[in-house]
Protein backbone atom coordinates (compact mmCIF):
# COMPACT_ATOMS: atom_id res chain seq x y z
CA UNK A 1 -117.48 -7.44 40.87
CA UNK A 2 -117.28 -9.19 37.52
CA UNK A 3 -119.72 -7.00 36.37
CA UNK A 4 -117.83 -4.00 36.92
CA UNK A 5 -114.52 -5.90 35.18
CA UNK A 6 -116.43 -6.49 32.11
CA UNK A 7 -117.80 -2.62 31.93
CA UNK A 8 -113.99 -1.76 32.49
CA UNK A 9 -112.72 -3.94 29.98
CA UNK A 10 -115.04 -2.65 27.55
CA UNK A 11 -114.56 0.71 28.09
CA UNK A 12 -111.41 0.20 27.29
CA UNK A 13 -111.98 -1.50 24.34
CA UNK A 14 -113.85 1.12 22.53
CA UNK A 15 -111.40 4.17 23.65
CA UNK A 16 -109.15 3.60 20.21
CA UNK A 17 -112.61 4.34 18.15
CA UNK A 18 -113.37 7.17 20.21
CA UNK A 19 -110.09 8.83 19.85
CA UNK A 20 -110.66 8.80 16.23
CA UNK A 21 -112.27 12.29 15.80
CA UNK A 22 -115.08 12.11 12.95
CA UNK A 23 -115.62 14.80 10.21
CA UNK A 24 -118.97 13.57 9.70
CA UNK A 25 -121.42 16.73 9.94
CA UNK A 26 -122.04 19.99 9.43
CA UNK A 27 -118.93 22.45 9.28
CA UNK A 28 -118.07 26.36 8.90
CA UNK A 29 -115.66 27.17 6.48
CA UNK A 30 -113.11 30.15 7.20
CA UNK A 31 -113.69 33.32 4.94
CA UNK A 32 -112.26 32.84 1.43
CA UNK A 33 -112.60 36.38 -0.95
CA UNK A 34 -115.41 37.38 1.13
CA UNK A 35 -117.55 34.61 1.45
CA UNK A 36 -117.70 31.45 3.80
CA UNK A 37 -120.01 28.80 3.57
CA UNK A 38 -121.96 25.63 5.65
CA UNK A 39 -120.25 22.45 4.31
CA UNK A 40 -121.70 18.82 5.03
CA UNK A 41 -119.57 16.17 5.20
CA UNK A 42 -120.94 12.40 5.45
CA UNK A 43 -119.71 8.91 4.33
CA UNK A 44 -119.31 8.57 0.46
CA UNK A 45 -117.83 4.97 -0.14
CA UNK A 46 -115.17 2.64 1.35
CA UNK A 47 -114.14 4.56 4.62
CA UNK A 48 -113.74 7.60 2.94
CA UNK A 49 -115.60 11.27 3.57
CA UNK A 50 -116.69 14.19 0.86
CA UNK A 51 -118.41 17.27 1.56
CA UNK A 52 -120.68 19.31 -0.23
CA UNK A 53 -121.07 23.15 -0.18
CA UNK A 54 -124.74 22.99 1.47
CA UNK A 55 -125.57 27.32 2.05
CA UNK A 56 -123.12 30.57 1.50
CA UNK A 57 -123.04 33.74 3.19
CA UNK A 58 -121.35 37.19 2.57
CA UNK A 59 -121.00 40.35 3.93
CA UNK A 60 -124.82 40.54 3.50
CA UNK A 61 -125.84 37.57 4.65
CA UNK A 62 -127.22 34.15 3.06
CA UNK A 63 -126.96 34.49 -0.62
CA UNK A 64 -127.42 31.53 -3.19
CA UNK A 65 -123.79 31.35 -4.44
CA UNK A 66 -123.41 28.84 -8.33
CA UNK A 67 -121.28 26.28 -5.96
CA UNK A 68 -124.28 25.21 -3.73
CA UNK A 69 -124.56 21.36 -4.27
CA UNK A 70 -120.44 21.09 -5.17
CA UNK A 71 -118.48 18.91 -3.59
CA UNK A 72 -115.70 20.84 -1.81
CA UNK A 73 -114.21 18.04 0.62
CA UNK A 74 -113.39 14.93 -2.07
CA UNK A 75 -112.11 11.35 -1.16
CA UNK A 76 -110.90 11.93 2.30
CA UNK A 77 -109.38 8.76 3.54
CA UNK A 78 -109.10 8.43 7.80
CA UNK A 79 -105.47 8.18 8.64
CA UNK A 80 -106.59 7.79 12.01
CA UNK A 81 -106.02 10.32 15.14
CA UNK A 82 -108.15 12.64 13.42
CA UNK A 83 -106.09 13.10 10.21
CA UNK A 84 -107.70 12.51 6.81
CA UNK A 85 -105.99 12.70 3.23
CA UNK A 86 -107.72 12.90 -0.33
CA UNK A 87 -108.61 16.26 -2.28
CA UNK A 88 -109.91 19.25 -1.72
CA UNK A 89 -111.56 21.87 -4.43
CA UNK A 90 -111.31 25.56 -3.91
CA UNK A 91 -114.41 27.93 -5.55
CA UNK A 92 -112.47 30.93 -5.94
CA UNK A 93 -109.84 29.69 -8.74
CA UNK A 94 -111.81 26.54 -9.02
CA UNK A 95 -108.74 24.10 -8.95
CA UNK A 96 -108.04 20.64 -6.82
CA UNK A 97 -105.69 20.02 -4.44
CA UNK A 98 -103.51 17.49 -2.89
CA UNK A 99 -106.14 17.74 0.49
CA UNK A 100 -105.22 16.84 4.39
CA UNK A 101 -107.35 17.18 7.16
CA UNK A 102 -106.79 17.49 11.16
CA UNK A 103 -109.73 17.39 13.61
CA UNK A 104 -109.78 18.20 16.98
CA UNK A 105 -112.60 18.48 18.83
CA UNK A 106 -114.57 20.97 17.03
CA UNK A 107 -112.06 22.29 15.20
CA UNK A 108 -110.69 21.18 11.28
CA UNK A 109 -107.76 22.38 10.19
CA UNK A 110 -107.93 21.42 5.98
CA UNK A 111 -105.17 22.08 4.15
CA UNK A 112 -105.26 22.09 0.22
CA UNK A 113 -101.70 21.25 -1.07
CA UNK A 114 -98.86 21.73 -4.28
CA UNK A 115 -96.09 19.96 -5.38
CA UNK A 116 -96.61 16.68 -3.30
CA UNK A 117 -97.76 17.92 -0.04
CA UNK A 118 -95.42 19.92 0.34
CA UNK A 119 -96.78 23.37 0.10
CA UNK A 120 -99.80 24.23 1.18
CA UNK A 121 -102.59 26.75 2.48
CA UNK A 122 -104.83 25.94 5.01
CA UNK A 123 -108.16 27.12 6.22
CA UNK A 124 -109.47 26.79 10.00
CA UNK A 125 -113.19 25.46 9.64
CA UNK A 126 -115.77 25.12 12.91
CA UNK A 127 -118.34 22.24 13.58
CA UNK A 128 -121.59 23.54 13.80
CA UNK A 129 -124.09 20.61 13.90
């Protein structure tokens, strides 16, 4: 019986950290001017996440795009549920923005941002490793 209260009570314990949904891995970006691309995101200093344009693909298929290797996803900071805040770079006008992220499951919705936040675009990306 106290075996089965200490498995309880530290189940319970670790629920907060798995209610924190991760962005570390391997996502699909939504189509932006006719191309989408495979971004990984991993660790990259005190907390925070980046991600790196890792392969593109067009109407054609896989085609070796001049942003391969560029960070895309920069300083992300968890905010915890799921919600991250930092930058994010978009290839097709090459400018930064104010960047937010929300994960859910498999989903990311990443917004990039104006004017403080408070206008912004956003871009549905999948998980996909």
């Amino acid at each position: 019986m106290k075996k089965l209260a200490l498995t309880a009570a530290l189940a319970l314990f670790t629920l907060p950290a798995m209610a924190q949904e991760d962005a570390v891995g391997w996502w699909k970006t939504q189509v932006d001017d006719g191309a989408y691309a495979h971004v990984e995101i991993k660790r990259c200093g005190d907390g925070m996440v980046c991600g790196w344009i890792r392969r593109t693909f067009n109407d054609t298929g896989e085609y070796q795009s001049e942003n391969i290797g560029k960070p895309i996803v920069i300083n992300m900071a968890p905010q915890g549920n799921g919600s991250y805040r930092g930058q994010v770079w978009r290839p097709s006008n090459d400018k930064i923005y104010v960047g937010k992220m929300e994960i859910e499951g498999a989903q990311m919705d990443l917004k990039g941002c104006v004017a403080g936040g408070l206008l912004c675009a956003s871009q549905n990306w999948t998980r996909i490793q």
